[in-house]
PDB file of N, CA and C in Angstrom:
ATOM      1  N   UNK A   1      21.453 -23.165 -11.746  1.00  0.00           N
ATOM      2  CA  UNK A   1      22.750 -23.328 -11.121  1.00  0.00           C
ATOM      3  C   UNK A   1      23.667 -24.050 -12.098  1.00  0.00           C
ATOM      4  N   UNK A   2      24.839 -23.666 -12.113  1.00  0.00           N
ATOM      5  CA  UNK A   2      26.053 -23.942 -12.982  1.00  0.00           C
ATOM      6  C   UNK A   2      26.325 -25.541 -12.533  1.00  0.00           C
ATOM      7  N   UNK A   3      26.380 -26.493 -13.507  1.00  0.00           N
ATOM      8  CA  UNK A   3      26.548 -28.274 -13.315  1.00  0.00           C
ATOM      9  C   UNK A   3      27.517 -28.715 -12.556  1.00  0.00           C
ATOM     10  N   UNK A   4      28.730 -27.513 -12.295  1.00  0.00           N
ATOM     11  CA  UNK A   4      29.465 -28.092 -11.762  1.00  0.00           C
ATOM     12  C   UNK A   4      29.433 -27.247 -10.302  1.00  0.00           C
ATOM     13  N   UNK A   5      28.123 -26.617  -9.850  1.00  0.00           N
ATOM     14  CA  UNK A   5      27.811 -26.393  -8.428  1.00  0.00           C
ATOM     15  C   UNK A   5      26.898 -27.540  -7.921  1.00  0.00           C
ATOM     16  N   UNK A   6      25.945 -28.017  -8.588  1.00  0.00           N
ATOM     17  CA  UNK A   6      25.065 -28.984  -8.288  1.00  0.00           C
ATOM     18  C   UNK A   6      25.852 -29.481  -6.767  1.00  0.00           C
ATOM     19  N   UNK A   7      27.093 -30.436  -6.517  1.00  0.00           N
ATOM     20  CA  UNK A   7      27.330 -30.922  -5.666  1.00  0.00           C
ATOM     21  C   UNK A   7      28.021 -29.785  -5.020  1.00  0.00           C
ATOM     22  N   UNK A   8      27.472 -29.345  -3.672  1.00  0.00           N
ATOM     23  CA  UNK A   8      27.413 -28.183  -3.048  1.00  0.00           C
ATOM     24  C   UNK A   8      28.849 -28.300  -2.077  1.00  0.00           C
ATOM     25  N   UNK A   9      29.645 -29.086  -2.457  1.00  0.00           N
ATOM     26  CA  UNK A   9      31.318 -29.508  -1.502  1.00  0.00           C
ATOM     27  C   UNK A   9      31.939 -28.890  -2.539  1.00  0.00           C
ATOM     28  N   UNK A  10      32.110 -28.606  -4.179  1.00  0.00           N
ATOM     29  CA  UNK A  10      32.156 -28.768  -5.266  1.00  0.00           C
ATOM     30  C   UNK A  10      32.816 -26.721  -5.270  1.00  0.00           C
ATOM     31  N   UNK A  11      31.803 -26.191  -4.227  1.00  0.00           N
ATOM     32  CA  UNK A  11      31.258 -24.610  -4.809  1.00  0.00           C
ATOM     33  C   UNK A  11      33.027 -24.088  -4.013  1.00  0.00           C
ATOM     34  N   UNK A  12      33.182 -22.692  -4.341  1.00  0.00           N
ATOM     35  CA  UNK A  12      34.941 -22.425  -3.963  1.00  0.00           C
ATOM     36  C   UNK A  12      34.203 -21.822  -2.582  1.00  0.00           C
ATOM     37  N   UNK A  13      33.393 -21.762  -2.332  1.00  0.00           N
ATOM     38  CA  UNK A  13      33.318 -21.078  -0.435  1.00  0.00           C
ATOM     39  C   UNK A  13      33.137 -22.025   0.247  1.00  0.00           C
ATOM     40  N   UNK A  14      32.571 -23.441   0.144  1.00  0.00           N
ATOM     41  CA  UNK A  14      32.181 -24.241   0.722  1.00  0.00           C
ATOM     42  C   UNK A  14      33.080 -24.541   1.986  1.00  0.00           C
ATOM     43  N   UNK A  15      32.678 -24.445   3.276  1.00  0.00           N
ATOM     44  CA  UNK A  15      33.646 -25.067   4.197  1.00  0.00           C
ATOM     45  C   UNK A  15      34.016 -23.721   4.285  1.00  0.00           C
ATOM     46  N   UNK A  16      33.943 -21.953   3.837  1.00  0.00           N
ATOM     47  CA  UNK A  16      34.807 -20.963   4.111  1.00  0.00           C
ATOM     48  C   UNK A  16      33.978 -19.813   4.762  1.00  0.00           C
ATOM     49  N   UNK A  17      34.142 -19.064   5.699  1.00  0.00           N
ATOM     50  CA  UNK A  17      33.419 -17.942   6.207  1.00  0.00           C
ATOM     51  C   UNK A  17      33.913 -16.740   5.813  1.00  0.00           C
ATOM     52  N   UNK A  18      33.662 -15.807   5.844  1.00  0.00           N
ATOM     53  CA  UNK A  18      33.699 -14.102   5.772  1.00  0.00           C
ATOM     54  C   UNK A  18      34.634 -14.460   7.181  1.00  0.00           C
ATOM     55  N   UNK A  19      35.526 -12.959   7.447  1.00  0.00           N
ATOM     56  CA  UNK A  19      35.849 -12.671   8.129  1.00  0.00           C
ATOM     57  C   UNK A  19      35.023 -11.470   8.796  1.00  0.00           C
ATOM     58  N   UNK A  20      34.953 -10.976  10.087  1.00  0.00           N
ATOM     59  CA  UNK A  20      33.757  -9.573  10.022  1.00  0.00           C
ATOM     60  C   UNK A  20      34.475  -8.344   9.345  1.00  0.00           C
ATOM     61  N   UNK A  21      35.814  -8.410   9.358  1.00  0.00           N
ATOM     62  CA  UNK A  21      36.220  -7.035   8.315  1.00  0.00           C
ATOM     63  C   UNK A  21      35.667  -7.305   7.176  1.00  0.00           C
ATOM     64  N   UNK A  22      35.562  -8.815   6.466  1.00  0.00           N
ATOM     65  CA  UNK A  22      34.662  -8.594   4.879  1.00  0.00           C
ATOM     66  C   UNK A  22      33.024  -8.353   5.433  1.00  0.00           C
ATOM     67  N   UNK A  23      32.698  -8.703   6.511  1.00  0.00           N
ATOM     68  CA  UNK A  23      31.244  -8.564   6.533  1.00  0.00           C
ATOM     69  C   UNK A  23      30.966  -7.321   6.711  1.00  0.00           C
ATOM     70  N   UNK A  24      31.611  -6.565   7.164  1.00  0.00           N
ATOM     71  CA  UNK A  24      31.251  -5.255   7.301  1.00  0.00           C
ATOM     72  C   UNK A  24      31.275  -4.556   6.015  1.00  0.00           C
ATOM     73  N   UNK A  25      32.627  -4.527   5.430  1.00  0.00           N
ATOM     74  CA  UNK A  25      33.161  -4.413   4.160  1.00  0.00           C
ATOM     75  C   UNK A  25      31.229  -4.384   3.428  1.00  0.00           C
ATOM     76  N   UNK A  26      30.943  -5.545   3.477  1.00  0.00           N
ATOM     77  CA  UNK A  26      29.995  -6.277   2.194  1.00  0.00           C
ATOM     78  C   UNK A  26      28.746  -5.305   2.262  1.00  0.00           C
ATOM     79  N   UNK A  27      28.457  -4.748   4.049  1.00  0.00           N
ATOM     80  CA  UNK A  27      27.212  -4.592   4.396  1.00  0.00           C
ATOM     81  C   UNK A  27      27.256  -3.116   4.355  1.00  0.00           C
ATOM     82  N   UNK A  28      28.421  -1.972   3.871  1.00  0.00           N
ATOM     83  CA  UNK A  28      28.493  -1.132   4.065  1.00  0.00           C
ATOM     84  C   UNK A  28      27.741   0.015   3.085  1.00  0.00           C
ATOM     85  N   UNK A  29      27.081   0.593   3.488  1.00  0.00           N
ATOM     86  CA  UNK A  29      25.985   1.284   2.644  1.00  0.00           C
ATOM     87  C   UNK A  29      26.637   2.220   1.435  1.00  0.00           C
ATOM     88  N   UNK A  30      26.262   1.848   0.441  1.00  0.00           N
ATOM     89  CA  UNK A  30      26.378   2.385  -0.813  1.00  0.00           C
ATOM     90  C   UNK A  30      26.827   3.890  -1.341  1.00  0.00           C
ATOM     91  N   UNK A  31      27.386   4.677  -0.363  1.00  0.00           N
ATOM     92  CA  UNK A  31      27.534   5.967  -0.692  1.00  0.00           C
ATOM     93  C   UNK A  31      27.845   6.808  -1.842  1.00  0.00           C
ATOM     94  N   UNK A  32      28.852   5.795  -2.234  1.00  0.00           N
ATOM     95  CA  UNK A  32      29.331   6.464  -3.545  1.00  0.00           C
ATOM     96  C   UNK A  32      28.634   6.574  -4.505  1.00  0.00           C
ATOM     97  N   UNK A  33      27.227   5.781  -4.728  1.00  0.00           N
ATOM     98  CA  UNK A  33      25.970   5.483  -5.854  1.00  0.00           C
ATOM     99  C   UNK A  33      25.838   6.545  -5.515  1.00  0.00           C
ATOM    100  N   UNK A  34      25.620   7.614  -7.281  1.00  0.00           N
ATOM    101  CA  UNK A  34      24.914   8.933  -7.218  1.00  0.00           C
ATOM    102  C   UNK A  34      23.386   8.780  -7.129  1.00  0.00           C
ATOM    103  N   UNK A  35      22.753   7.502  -7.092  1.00  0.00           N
ATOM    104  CA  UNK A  35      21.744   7.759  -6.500  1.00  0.00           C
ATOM    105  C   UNK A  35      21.138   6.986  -4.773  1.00  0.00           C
ATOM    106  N   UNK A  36      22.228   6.962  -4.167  1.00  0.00           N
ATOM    107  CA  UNK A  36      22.039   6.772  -2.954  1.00  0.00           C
ATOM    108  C   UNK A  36      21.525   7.423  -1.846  1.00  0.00           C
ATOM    109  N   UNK A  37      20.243   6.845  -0.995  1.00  0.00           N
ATOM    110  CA  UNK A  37      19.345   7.740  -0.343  1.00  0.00           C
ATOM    111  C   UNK A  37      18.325   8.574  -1.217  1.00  0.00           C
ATOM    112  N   UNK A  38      18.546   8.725  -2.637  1.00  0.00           N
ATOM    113  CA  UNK A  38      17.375   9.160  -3.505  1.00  0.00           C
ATOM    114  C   UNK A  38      16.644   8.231  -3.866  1.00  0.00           C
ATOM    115  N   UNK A  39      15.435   9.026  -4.354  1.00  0.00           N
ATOM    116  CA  UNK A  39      14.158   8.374  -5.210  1.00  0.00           C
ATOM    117  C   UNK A  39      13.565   8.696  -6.221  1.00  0.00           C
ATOM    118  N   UNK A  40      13.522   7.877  -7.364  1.00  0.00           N
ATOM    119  CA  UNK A  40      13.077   8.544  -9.105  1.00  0.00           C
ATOM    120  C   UNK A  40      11.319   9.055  -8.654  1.00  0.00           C
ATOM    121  N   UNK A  41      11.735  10.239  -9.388  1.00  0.00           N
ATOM    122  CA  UNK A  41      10.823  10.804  -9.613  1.00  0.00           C
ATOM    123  C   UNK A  41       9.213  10.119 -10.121  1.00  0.00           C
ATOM    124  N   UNK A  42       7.812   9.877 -10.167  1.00  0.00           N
ATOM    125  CA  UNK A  42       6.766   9.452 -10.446  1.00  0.00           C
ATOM    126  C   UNK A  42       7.280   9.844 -12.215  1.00  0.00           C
ATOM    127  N   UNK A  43       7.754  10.853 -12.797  1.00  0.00           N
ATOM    128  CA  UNK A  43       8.114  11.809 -14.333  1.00  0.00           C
ATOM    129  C   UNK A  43       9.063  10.185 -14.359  1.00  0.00           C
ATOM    130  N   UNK A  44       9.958  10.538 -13.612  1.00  0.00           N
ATOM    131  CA  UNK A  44      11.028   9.353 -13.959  1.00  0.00           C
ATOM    132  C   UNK A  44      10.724   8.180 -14.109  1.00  0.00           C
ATOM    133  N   UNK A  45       9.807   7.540 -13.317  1.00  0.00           N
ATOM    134  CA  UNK A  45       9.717   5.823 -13.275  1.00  0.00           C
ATOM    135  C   UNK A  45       8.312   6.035 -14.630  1.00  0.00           C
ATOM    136  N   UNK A  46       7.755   6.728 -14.538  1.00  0.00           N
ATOM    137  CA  UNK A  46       7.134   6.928 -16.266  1.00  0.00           C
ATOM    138  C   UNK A  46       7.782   6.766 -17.416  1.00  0.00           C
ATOM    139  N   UNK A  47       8.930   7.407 -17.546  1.00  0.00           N
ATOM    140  CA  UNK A  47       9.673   7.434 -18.255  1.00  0.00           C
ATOM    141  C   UNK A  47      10.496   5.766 -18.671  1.00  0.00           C
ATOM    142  N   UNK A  48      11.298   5.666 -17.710  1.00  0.00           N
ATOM    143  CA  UNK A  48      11.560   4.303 -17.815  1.00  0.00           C
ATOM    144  C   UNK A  48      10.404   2.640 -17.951  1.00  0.00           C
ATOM    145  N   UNK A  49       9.822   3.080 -17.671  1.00  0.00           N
ATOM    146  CA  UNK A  49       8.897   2.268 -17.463  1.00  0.00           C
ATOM    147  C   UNK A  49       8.471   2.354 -19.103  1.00  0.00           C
ATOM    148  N   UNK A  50       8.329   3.389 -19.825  1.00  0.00           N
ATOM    149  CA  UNK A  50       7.578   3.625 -21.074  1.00  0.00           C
ATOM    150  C   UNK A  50       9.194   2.649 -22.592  1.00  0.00           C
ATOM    151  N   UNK A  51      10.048   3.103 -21.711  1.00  0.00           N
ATOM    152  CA  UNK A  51      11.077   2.824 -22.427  1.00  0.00           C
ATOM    153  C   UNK A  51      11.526   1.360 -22.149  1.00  0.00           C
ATOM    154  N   UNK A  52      10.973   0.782 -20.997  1.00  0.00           N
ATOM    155  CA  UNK A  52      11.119  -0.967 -21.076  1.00  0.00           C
ATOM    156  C   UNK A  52       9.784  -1.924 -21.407  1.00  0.00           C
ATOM    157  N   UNK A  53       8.924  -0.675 -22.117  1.00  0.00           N
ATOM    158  CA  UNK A  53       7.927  -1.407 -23.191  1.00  0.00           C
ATOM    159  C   UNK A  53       8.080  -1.608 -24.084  1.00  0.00           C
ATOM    160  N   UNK A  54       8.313  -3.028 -24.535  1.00  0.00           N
ATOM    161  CA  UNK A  54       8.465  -3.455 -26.098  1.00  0.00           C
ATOM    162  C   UNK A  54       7.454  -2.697 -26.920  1.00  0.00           C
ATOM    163  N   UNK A  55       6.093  -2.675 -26.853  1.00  0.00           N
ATOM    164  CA  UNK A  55       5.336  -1.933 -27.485  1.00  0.00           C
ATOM    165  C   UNK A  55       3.987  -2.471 -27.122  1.00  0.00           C
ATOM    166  N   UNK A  56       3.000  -1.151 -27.196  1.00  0.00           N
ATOM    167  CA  UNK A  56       2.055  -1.114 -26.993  1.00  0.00           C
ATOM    168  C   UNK A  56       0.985  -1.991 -26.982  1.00  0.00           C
ATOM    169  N   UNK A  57      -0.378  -2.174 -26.862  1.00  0.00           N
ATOM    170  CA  UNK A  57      -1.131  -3.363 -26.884  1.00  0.00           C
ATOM    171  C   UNK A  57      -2.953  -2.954 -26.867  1.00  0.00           C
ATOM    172  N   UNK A  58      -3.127  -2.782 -27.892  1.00  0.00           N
ATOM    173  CA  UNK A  58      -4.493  -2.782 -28.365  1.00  0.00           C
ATOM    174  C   UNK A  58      -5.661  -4.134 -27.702  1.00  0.00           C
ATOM    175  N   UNK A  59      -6.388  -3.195 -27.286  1.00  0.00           N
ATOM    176  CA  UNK A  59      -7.553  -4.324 -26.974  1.00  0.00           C
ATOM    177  C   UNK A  59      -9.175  -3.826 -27.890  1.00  0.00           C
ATOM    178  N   UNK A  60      -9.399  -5.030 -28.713  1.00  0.00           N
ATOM    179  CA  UNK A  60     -10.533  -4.713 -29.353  1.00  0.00           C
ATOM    180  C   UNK A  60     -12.021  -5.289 -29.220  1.00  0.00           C
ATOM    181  N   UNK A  61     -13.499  -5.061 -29.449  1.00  0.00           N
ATOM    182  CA  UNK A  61     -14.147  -5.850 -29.205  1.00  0.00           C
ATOM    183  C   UNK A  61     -14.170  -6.902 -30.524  1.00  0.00           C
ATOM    184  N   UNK A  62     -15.834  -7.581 -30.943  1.00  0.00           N
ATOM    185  CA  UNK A  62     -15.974  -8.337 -31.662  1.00  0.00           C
ATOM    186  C   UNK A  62     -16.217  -7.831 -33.335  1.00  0.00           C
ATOM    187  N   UNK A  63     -16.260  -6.417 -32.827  1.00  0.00           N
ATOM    188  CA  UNK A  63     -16.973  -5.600 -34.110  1.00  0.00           C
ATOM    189  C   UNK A  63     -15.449  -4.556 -34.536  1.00  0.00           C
ATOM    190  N   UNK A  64     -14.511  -4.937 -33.790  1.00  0.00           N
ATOM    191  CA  UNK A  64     -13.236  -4.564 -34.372  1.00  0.00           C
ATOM    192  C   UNK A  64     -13.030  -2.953 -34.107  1.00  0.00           C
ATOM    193  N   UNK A  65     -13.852  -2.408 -32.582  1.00  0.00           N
ATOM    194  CA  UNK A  65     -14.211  -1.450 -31.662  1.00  0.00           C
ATOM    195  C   UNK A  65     -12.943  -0.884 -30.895  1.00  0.00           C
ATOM    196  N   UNK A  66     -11.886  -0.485 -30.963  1.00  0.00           N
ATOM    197  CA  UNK A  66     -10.894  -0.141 -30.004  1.00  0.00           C
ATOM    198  C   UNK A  66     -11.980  -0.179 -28.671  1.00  0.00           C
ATOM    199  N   UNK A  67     -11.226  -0.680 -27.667  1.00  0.00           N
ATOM    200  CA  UNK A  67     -11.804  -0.264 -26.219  1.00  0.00           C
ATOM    201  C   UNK A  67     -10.967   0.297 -25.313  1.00  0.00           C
ATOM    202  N   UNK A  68      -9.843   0.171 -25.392  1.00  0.00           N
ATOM    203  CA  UNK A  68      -8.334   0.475 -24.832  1.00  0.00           C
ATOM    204  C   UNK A  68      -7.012   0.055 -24.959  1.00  0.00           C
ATOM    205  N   UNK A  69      -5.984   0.861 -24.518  1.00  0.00           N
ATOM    206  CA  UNK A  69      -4.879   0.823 -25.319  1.00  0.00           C
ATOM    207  C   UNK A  69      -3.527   0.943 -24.744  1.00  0.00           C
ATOM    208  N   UNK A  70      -2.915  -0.303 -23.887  1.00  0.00           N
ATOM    209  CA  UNK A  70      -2.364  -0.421 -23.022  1.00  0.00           C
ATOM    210  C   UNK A  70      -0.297  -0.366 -22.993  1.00  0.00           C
ATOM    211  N   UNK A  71      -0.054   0.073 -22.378  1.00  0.00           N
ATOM    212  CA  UNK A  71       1.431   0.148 -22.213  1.00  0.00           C
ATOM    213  C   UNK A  71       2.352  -0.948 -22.785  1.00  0.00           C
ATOM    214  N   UNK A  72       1.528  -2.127 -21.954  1.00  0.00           N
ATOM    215  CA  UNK A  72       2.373  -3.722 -22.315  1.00  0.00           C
ATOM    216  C   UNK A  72       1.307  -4.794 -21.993  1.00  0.00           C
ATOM    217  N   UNK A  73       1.738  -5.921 -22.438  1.00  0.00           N
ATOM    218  CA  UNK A  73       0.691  -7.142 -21.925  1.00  0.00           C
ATOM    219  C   UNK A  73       0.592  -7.050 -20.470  1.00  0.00           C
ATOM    220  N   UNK A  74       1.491  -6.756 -19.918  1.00  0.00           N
ATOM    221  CA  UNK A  74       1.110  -7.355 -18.226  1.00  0.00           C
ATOM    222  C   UNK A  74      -0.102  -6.398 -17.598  1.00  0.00           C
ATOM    223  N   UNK A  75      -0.058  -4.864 -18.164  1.00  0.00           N
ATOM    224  CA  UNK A  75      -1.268  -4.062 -18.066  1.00  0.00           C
ATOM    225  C   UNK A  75      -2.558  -4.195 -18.755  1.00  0.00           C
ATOM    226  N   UNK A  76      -2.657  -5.450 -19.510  1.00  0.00           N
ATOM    227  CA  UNK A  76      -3.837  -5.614 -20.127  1.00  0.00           C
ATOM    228  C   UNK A  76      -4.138  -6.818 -19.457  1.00  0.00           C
ATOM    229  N   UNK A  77      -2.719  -7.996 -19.413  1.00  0.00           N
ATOM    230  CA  UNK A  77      -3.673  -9.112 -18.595  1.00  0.00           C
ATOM    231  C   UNK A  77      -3.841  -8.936 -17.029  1.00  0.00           C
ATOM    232  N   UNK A  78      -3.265  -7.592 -16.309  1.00  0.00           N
ATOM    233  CA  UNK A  78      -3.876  -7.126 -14.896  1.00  0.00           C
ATOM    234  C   UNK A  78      -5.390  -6.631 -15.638  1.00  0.00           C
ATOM    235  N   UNK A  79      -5.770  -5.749 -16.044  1.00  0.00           N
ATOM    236  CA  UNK A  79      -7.156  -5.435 -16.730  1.00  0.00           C
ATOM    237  C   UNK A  79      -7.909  -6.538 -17.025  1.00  0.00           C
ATOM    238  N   UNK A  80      -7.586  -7.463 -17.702  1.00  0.00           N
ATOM    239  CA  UNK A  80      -8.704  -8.516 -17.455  1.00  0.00           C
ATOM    240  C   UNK A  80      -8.527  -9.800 -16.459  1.00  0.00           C
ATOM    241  N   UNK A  81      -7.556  -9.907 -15.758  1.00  0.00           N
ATOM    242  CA  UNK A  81      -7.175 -11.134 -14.377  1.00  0.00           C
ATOM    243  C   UNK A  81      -6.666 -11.960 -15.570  1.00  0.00           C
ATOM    244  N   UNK A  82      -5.906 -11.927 -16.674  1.00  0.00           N
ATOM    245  CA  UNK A  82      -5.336 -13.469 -17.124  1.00  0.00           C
ATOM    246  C   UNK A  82      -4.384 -12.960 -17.059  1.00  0.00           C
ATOM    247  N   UNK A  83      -3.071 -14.243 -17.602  1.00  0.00           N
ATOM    248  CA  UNK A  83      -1.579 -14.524 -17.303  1.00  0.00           C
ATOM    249  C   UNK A  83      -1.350 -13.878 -18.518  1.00  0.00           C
ATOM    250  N   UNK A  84       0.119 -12.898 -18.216  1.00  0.00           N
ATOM    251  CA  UNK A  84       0.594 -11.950 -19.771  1.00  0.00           C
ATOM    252  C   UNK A  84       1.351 -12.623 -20.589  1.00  0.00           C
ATOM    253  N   UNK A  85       1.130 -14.524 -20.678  1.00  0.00           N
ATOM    254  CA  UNK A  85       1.332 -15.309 -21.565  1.00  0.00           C
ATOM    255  C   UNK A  85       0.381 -15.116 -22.096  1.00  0.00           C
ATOM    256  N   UNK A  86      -0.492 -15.406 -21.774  1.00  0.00           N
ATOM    257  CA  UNK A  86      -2.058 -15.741 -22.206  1.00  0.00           C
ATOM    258  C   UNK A  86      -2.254 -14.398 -23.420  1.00  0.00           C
ATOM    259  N   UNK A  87      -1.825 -13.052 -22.903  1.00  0.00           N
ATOM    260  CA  UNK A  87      -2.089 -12.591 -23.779  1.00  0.00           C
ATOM    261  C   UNK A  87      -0.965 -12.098 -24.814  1.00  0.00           C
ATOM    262  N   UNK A  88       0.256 -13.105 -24.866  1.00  0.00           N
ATOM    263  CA  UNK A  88       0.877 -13.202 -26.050  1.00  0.00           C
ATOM    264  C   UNK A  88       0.823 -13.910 -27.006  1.00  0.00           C
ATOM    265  N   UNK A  89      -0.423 -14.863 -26.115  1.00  0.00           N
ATOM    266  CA  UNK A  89      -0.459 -15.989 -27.109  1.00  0.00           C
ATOM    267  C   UNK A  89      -1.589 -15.313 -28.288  1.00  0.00           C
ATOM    268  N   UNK A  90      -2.503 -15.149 -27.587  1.00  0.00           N
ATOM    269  CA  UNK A  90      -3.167 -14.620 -28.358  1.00  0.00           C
ATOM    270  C   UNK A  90      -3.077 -13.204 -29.219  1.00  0.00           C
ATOM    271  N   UNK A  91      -1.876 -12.409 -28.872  1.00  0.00           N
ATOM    272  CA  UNK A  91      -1.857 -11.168 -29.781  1.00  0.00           C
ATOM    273  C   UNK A  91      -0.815 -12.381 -31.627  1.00  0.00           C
ATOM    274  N   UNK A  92      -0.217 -13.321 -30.965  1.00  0.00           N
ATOM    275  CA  UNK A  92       0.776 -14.136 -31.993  1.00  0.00           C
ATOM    276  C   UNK A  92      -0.535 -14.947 -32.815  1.00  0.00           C
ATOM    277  N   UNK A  93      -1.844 -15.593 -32.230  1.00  0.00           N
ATOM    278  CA  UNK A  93      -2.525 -16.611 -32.836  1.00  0.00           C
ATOM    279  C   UNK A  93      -3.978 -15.414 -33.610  1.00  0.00           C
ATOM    280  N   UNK A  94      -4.406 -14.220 -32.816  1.00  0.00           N
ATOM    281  CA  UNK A  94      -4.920 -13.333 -33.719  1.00  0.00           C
ATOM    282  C   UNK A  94      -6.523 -13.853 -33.437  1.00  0.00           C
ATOM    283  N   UNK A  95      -6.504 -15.200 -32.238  1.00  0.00           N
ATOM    284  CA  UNK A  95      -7.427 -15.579 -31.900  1.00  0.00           C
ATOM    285  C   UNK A  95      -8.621 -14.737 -31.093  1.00  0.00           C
ATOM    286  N   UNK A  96     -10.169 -15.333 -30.550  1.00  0.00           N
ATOM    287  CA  UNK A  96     -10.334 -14.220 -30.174  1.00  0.00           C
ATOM    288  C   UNK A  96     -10.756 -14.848 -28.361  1.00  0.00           C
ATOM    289  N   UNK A  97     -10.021 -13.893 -27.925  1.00  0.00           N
ATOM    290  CA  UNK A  97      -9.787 -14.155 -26.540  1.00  0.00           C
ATOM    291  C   UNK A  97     -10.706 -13.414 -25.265  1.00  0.00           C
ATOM    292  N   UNK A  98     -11.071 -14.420 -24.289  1.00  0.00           N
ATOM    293  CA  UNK A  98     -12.440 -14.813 -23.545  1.00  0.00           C
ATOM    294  C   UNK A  98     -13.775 -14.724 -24.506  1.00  0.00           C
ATOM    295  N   UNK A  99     -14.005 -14.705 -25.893  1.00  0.00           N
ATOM    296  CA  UNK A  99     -15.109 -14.759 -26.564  1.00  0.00           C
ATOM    297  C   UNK A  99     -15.601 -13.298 -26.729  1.00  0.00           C
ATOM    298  N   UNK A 100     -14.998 -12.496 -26.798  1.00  0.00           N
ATOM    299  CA  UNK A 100     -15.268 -11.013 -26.815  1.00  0.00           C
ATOM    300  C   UNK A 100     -14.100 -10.192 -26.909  1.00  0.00           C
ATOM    301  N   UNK A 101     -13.117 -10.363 -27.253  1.00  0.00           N
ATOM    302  CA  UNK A 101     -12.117  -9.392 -27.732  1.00  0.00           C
ATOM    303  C   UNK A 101     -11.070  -9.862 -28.537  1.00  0.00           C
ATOM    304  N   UNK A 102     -10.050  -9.436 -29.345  1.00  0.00           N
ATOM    305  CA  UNK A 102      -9.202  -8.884 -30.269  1.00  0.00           C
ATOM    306  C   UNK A 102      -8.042  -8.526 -29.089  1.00  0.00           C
ATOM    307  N   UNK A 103      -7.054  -8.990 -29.682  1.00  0.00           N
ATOM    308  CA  UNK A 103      -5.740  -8.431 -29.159  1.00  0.00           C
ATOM    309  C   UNK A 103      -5.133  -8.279 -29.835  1.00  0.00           C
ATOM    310  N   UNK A 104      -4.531  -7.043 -30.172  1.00  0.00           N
ATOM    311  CA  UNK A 104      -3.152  -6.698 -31.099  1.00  0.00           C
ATOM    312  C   UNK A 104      -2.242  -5.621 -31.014  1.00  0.00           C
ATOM    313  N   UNK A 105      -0.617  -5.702 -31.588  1.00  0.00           N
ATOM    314  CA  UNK A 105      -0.369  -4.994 -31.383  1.00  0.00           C
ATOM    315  C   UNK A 105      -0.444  -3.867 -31.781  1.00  0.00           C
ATOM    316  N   UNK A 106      -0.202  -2.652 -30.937  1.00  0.00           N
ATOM    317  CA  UNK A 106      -0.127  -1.220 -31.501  1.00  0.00           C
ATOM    318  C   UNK A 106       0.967  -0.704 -32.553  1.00  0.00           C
ATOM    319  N   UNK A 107       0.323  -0.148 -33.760  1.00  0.00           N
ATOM    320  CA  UNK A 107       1.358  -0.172 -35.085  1.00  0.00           C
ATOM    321  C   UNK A 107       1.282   1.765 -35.256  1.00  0.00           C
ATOM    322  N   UNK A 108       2.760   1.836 -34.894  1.00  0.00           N
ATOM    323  CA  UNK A 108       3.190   3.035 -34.759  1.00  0.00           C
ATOM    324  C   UNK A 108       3.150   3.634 -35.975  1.00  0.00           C
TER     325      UNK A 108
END
C-alpha cells in the first residue's frame, strides 16, 4: 500500500459511497470483451502457458542421467513436493538437491 494510504481517513473515497447508478455501472457484465462468455482452448492455454515459461528445466540423477524435462520450476518442484524457490536455488548454486539429483537449466 502507497505511504500516503497507510492512514485510511487519508484515502480520496474515505467517508464516500457509490451511488447504485455507479454500482450497477461497475457490476455490469463485460460484453464488449471479444472474449466474453468464451473459453481458451486446452491448444490455447498450452500455448500461452509455453510462452510464459522463462525456460525449461532439466532434472538429472547422480551419474549425470537425464530423468525428465520440465516446462518451468513450479512443474518440477510440484514433481518432487518442494518450494519453486528451492528449486532456483539450486539450478543458480549447481548444488545437488535432496541427495540424488542435478538441476539445470535447459540449453536450447
Amino acid at each position: 500500500m502507497r505511504a500516503r494510504f497507510v492512514d485510511k481517513t487519508k484515502h480520496p473515497m474515505f467517508g464516500k459511497k457509490h451511488t447504485p447508478e455507479t454500482i450497477l455501472l461497475l457490476s455490469k457484465p463485460g460484453n464488449l470483451n471479444p472474449m466474453y462468455g468464451k473459453k481458451h482452448s486446452q491448444e490455447t492455454i498450452d500455448k500461452l502457458r509455453m510462452a510464459k515459461s522463462k525456460y525449461r528445466v532439466e532434472l538429472y540423477d547422480l551419474n549425470n542421467n537425464l530423468i525428465k524435462t520440465f516446462l518451468n520450476n513450479v512443474e518440477l518442484a510440484n514433481y518432487l513436493n518442494i518450494h519453486k524457490t528451492t528449486v532456483a536455488r539450486y539450478i543458480k548454486s549447481q548444488k545437488v538437491l535432496l541427495n540424488k539429483y542435478f538441476v539445470r537449466k535447459h540449453l536450447y
